[in-house]
PDB file of N, CA and C in Angstrom:
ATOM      1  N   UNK A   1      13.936  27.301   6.472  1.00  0.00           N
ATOM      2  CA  UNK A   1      15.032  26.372   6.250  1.00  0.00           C
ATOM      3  C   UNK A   1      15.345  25.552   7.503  1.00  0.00           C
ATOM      4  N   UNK A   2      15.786  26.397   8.146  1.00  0.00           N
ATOM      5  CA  UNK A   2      15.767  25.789  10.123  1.00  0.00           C
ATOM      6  C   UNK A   2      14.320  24.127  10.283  1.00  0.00           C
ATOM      7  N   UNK A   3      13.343  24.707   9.980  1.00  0.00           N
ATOM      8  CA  UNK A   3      12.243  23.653  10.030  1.00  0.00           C
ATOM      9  C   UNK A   3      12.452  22.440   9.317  1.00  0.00           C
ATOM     10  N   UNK A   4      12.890  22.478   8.207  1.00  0.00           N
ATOM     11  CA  UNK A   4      13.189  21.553   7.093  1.00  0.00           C
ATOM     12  C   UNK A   4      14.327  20.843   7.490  1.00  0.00           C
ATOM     13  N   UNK A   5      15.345  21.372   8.212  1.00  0.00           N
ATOM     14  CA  UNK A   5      16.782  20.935   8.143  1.00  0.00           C
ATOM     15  C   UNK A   5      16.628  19.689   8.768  1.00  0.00           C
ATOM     16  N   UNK A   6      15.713  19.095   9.537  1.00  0.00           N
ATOM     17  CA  UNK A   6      16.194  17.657   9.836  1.00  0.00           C
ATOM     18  C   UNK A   6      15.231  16.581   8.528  1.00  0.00           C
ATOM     19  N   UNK A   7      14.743  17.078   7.784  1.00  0.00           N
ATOM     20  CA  UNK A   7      13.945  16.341   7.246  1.00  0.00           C
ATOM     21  C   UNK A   7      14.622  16.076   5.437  1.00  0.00           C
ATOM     22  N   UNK A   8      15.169  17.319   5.205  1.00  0.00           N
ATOM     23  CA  UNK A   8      16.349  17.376   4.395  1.00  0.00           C
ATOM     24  C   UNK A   8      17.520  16.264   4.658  1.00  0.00           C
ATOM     25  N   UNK A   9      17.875  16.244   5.934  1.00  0.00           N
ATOM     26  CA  UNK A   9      18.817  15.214   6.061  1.00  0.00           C
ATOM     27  C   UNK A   9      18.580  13.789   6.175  1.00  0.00           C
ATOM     28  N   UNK A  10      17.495  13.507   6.158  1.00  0.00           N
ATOM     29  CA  UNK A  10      16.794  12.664   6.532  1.00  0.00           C
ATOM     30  C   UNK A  10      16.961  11.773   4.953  1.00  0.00           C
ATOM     31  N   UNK A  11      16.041  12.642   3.995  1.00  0.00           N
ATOM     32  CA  UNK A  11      16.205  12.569   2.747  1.00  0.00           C
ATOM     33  C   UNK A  11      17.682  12.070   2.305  1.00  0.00           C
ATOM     34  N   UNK A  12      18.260  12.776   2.401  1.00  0.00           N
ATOM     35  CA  UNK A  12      20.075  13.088   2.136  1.00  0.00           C
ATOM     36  C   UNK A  12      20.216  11.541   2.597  1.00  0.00           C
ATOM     37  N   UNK A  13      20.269  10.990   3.950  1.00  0.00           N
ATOM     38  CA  UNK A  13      20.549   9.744   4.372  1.00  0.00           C
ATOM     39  C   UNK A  13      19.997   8.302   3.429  1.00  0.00           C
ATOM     40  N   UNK A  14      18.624   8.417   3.077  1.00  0.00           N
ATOM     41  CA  UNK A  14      17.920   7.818   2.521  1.00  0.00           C
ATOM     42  C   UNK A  14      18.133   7.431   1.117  1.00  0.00           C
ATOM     43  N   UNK A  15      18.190   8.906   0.381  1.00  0.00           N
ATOM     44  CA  UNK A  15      18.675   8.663  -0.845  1.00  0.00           C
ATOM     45  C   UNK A  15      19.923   8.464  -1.173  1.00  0.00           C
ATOM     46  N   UNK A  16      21.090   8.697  -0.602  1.00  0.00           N
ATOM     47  CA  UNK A  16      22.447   7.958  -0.090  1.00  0.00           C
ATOM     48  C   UNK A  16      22.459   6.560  -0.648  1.00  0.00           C
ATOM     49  N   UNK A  17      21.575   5.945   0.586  1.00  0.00           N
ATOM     50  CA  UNK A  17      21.972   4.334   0.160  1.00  0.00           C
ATOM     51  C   UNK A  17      20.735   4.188  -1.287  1.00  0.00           C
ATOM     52  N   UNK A  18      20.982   4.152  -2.153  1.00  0.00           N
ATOM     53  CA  UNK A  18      20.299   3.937  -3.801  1.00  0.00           C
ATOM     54  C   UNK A  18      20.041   2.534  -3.500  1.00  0.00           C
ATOM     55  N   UNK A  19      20.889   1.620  -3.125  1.00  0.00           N
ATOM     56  CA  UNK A  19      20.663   0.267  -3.501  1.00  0.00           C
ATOM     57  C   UNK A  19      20.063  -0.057  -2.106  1.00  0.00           C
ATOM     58  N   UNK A  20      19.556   0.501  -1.329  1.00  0.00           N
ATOM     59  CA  UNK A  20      19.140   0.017   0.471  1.00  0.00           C
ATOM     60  C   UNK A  20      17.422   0.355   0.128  1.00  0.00           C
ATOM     61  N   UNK A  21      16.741  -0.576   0.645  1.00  0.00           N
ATOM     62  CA  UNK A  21      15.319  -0.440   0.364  1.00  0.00           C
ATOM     63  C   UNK A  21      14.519  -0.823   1.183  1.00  0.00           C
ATOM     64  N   UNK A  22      13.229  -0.377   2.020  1.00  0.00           N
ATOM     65  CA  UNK A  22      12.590  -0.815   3.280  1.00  0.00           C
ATOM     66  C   UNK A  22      11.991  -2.087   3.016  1.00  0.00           C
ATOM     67  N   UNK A  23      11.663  -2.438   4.238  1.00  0.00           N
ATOM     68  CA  UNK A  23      11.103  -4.070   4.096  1.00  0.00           C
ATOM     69  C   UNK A  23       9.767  -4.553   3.290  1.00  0.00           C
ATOM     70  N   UNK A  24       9.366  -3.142   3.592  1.00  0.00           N
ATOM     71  CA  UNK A  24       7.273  -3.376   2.601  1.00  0.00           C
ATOM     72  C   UNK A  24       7.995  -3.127   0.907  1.00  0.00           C
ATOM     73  N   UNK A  25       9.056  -2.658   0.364  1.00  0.00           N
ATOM     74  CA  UNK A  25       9.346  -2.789  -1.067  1.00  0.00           C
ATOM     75  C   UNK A  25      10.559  -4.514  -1.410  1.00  0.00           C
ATOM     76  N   UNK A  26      10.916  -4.595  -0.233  1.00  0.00           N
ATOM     77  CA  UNK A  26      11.775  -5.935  -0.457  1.00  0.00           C
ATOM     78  C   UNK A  26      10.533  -6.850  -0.749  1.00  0.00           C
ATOM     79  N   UNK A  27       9.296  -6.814   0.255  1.00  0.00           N
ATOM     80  CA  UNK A  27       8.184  -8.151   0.000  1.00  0.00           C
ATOM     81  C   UNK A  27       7.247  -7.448  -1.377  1.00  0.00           C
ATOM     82  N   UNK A  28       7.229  -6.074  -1.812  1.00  0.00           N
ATOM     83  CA  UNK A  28       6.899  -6.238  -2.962  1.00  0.00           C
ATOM     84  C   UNK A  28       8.084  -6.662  -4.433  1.00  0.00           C
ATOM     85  N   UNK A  29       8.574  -6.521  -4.072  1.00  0.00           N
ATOM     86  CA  UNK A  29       9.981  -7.032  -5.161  1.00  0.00           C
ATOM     87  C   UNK A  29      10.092  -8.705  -5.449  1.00  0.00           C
ATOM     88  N   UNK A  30       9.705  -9.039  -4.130  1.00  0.00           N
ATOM     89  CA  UNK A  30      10.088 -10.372  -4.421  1.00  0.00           C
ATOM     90  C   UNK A  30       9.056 -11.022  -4.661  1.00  0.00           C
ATOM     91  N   UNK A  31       7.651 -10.910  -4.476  1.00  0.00           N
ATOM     92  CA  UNK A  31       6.533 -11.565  -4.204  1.00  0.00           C
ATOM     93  C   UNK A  31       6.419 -12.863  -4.464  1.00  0.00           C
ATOM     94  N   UNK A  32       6.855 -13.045  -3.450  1.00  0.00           N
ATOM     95  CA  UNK A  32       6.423 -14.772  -3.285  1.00  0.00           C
ATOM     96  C   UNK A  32       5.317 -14.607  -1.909  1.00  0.00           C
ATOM     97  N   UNK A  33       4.114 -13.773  -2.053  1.00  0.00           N
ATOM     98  CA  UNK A  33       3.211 -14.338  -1.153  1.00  0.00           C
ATOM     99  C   UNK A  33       3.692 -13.500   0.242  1.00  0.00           C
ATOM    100  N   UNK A  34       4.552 -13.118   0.509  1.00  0.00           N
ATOM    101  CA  UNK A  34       4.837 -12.678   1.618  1.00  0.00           C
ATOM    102  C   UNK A  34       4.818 -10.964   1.634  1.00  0.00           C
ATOM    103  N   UNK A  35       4.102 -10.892   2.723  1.00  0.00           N
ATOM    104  CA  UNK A  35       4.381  -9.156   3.037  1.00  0.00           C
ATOM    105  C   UNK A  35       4.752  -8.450   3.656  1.00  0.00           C
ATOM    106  N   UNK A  36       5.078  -7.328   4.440  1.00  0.00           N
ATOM    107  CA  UNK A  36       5.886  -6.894   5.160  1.00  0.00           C
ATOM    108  C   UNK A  36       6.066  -7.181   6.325  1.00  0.00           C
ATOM    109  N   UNK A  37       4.755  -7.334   7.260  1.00  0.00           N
ATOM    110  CA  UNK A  37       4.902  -7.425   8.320  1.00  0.00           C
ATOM    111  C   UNK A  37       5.027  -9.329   8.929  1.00  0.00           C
ATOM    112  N   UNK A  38       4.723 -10.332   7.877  1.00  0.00           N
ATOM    113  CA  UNK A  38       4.929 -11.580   7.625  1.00  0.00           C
ATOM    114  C   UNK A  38       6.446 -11.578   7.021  1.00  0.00           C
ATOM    115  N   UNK A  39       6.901 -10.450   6.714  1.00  0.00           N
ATOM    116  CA  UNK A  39       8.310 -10.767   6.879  1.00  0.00           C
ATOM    117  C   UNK A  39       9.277 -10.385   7.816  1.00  0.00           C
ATOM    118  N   UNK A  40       9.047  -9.632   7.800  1.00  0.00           N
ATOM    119  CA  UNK A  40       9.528  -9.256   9.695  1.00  0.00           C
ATOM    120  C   UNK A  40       9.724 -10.593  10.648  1.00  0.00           C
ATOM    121  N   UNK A  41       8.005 -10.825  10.714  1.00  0.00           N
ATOM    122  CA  UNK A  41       7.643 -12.149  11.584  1.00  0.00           C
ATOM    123  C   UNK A  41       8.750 -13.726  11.396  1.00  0.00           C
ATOM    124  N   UNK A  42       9.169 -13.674  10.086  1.00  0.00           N
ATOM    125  CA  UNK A  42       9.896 -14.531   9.192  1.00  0.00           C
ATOM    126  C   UNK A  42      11.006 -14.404   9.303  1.00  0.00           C
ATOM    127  N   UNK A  43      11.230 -13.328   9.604  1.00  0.00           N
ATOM    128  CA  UNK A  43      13.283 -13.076   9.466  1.00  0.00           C
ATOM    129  C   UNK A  43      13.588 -12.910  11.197  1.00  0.00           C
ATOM    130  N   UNK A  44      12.825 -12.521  12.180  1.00  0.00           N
ATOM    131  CA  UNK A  44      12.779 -12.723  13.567  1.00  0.00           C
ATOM    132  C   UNK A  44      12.996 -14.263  13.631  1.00  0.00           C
ATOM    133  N   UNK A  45      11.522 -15.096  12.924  1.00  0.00           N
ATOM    134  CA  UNK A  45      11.918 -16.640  13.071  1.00  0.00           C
ATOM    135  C   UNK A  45      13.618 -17.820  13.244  1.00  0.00           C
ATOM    136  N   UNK A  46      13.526 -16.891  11.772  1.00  0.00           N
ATOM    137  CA  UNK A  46      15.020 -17.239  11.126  1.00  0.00           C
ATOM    138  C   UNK A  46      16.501 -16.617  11.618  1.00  0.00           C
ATOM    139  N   UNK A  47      16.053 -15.594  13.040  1.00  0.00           N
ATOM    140  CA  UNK A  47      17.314 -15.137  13.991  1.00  0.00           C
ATOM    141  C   UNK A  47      18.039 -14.310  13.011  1.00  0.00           C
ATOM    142  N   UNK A  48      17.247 -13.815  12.132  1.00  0.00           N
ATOM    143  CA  UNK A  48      18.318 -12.704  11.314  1.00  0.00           C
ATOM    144  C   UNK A  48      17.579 -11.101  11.912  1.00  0.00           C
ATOM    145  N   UNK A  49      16.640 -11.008  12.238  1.00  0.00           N
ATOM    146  CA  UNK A  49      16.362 -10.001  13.420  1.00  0.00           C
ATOM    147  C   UNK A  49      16.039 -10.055  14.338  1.00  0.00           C
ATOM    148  N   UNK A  50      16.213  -9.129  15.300  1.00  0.00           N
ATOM    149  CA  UNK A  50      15.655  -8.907  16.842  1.00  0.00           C
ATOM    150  C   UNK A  50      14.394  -9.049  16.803  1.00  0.00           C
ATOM    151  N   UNK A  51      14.209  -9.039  18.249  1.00  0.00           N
ATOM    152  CA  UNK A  51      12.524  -8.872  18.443  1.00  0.00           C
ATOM    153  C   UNK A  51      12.196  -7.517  17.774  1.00  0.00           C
ATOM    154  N   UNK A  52      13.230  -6.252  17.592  1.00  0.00           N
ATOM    155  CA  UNK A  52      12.385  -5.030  17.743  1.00  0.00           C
ATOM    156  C   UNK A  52      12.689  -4.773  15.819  1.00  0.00           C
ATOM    157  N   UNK A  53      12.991  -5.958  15.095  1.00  0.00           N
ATOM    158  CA  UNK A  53      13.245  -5.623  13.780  1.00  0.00           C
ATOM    159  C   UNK A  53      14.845  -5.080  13.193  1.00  0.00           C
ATOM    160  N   UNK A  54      15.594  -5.150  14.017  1.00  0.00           N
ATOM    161  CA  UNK A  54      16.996  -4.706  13.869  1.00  0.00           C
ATOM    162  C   UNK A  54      17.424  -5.838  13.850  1.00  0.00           C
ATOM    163  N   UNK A  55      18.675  -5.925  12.184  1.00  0.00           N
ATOM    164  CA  UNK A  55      18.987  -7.155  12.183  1.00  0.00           C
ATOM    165  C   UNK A  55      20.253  -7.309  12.860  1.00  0.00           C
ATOM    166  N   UNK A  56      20.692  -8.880  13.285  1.00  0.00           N
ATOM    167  CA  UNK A  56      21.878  -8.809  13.899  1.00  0.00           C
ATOM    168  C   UNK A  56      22.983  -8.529  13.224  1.00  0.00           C
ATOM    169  N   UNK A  57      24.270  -7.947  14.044  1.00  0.00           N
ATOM    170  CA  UNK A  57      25.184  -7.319  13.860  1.00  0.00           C
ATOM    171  C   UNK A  57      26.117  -8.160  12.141  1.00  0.00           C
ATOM    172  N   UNK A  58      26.140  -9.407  12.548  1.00  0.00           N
ATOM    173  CA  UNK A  58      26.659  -9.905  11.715  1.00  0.00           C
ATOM    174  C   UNK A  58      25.989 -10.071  10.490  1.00  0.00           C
ATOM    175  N   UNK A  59      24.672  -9.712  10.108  1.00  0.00           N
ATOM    176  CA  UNK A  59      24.231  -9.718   8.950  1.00  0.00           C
ATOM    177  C   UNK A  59      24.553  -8.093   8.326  1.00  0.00           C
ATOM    178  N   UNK A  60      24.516  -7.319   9.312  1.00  0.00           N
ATOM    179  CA  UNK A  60      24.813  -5.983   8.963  1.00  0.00           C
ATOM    180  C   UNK A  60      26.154  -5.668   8.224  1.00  0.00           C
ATOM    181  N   UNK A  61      27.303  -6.682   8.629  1.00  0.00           N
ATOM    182  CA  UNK A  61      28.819  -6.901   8.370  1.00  0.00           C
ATOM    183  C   UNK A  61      28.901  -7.833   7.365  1.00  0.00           C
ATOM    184  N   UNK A  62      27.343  -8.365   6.758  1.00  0.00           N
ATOM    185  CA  UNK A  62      28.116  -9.439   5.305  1.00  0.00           C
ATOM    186  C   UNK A  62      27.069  -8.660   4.773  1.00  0.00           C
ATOM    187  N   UNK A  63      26.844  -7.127   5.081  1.00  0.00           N
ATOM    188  CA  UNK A  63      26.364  -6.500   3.610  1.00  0.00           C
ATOM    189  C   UNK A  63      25.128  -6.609   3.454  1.00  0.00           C
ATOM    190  N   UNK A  64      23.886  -6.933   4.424  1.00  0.00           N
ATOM    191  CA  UNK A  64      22.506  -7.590   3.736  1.00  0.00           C
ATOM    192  C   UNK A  64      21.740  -6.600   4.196  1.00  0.00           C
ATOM    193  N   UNK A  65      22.162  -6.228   5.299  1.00  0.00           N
ATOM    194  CA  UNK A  65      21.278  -4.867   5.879  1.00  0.00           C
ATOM    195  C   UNK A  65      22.286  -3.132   6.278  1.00  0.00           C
ATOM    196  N   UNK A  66      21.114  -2.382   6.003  1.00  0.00           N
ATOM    197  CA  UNK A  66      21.294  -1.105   6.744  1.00  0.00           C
ATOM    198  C   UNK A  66      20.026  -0.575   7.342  1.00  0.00           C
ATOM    199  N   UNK A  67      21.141   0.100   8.478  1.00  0.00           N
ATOM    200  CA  UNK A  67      19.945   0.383  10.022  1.00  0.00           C
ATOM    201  C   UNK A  67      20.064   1.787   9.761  1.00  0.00           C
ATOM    202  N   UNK A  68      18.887   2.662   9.624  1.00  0.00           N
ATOM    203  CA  UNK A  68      19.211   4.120   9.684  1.00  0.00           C
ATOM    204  C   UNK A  68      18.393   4.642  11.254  1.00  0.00           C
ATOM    205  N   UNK A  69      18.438   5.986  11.355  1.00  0.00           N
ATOM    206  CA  UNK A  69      17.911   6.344  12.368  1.00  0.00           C
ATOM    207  C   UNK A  69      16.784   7.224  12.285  1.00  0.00           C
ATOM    208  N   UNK A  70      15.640   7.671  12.444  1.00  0.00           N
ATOM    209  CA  UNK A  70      15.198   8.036  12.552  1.00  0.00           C
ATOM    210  C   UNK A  70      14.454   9.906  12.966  1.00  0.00           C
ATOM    211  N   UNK A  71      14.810  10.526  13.214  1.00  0.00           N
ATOM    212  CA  UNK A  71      14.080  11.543  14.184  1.00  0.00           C
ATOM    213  C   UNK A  71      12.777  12.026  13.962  1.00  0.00           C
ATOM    214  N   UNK A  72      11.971  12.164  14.983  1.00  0.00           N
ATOM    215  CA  UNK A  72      10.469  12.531  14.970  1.00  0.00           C
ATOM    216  C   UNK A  72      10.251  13.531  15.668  1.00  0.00           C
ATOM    217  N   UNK A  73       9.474  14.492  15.539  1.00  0.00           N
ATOM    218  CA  UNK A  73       8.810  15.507  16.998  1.00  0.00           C
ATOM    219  C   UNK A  73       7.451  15.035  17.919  1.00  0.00           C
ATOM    220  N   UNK A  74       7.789  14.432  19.112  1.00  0.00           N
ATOM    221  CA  UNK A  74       6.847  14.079  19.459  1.00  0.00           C
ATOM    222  C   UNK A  74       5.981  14.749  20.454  1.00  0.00           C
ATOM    223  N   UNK A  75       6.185  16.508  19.741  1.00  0.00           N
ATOM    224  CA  UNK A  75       5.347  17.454  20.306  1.00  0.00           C
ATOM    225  C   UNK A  75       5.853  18.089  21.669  1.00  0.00           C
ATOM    226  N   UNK A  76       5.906  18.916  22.605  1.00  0.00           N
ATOM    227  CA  UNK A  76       5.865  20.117  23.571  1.00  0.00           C
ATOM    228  C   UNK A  76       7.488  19.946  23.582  1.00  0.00           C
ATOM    229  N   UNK A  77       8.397  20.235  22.208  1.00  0.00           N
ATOM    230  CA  UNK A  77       9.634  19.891  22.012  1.00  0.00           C
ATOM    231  C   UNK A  77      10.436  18.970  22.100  1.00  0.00           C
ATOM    232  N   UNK A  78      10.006  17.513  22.297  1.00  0.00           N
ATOM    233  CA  UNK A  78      10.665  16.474  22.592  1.00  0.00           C
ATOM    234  C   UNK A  78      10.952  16.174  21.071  1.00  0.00           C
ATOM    235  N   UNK A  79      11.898  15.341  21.204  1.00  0.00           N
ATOM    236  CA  UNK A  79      12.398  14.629  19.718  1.00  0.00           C
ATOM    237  C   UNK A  79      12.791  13.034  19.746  1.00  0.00           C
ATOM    238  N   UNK A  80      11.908  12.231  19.331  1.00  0.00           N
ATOM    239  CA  UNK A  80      11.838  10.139  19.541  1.00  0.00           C
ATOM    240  C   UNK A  80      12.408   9.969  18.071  1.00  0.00           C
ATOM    241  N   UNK A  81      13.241   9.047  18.259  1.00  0.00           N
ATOM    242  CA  UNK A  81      13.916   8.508  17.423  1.00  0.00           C
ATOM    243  C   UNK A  81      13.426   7.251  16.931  1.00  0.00           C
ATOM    244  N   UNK A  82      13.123   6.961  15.325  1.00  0.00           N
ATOM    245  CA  UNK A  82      12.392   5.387  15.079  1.00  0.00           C
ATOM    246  C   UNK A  82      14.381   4.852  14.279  1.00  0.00           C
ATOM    247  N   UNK A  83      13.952   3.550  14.307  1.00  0.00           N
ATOM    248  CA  UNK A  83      15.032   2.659  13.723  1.00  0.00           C
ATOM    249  C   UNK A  83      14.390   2.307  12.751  1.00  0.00           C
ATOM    250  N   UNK A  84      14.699   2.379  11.527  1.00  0.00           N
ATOM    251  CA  UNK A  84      14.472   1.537  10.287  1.00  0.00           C
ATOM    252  C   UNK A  84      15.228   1.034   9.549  1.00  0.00           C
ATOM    253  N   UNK A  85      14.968  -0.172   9.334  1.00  0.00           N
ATOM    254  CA  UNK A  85      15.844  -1.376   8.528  1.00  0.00           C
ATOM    255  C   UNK A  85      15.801  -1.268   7.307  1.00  0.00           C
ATOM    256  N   UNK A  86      16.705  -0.780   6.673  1.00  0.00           N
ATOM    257  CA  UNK A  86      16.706  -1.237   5.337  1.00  0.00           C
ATOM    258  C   UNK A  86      17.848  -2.461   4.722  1.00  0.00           C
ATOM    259  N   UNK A  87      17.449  -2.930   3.678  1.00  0.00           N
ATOM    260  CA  UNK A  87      17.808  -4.215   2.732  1.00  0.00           C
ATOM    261  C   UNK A  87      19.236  -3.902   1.574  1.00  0.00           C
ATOM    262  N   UNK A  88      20.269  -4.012   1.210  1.00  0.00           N
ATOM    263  CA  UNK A  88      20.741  -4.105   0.107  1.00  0.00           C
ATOM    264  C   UNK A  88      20.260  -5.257  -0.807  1.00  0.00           C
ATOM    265  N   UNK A  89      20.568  -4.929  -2.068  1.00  0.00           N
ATOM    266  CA  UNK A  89      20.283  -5.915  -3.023  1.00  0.00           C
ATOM    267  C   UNK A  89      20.625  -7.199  -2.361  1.00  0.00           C
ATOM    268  N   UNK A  90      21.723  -7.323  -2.151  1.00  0.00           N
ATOM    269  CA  UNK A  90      22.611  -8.804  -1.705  1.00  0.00           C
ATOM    270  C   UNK A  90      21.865  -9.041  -0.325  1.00  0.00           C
ATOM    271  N   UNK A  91      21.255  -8.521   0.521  1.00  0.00           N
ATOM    272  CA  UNK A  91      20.159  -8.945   1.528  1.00  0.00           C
ATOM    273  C   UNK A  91      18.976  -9.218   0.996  1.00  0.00           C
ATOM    274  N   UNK A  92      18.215  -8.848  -0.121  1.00  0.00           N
ATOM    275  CA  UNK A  92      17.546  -8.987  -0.819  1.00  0.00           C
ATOM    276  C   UNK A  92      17.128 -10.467  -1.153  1.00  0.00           C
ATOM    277  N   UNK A  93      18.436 -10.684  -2.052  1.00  0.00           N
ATOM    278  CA  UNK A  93      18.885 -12.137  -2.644  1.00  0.00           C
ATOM    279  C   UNK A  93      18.699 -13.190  -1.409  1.00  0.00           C
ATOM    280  N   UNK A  94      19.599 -12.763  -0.148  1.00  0.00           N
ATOM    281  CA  UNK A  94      19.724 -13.596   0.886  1.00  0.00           C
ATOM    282  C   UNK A  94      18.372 -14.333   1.063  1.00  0.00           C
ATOM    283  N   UNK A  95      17.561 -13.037   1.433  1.00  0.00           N
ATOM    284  CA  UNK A  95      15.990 -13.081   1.773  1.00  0.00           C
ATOM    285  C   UNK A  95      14.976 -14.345   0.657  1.00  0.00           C
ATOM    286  N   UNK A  96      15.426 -14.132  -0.230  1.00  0.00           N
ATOM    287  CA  UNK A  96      14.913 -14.904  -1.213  1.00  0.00           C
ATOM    288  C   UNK A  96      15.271 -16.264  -1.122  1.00  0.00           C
ATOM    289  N   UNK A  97      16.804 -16.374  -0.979  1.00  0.00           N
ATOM    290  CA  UNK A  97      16.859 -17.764  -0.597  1.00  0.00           C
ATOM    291  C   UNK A  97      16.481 -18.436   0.752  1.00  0.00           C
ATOM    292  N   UNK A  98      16.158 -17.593   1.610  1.00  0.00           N
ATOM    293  CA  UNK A  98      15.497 -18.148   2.879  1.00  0.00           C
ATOM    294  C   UNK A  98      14.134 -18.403   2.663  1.00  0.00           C
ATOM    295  N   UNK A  99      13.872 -17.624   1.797  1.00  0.00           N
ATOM    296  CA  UNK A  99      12.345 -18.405   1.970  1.00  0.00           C
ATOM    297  C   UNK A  99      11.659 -19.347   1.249  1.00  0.00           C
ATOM    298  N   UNK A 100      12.932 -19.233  -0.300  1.00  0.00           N
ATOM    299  CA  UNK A 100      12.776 -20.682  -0.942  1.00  0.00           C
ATOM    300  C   UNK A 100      13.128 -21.392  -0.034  1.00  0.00           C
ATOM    301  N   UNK A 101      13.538 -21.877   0.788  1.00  0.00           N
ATOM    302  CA  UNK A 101      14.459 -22.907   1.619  1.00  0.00           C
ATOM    303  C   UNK A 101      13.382 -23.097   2.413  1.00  0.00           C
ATOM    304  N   UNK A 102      12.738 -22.621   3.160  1.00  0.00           N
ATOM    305  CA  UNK A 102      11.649 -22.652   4.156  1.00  0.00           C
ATOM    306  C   UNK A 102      10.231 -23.123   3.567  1.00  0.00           C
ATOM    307  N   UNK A 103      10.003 -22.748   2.072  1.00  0.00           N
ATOM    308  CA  UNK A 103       9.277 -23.682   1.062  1.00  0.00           C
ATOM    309  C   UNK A 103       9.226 -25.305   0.993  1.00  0.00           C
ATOM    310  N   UNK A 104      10.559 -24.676   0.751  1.00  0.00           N
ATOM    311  CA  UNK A 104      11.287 -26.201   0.364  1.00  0.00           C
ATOM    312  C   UNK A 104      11.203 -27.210   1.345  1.00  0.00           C
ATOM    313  N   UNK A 105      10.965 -26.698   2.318  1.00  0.00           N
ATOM    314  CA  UNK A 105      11.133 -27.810   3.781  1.00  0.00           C
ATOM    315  C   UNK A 105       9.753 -28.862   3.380  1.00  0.00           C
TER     316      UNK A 105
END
């Protein structure tokens, strides 16, 4: 149980947000041609994320993203933490209209 317990929570966090979804299922959802890591590249463009994929604060505060945290074992007991971005629906939508718009140009 002890072994499991961070990976359980992990889960627990994940399945929490129902409507929050990683970036490689947002570019399959929407498919317009774009894929995960061309969206990344795309939403960095468009100043809605950092260089390191974390979106800015204020998109986080109109609802479009959630940032979870990570934990990993990266062996002789250390423990590295990854950041992953996930999408709400309504970031979703956002996403969609940015890139019609960027079409559209």
């Amino acid at each position: 149980n002890k072994e499991m317990q961070p990976k359980a929570e992990f889960f627990d966090a994940v399945t929490d947000s129902r409507d929050a979804i990683p970036m490689a299922e947002v570019a399959k959802v929407l498919d317009m041609g774009i894929g995960r890591n061309k969206l990344f590249e795309f939403l960095r463009s468009r100043k809605v994320l950092q260089p390191d994929n974390v979106p800015y604060q204020r998109y986080i505060d109109s609802g479009y993203f959630r940032v979870v945290e990570q934990r990993f074992d990266r062996g002789c007991g250390d423990v590295g933490i990854n950041i992953k971005t996930l999408v709400f629906q309504k970031g979703v939508d956002y996403i969609r209209r940015l890139i019609i718009e960027e079409q559209g140009a």
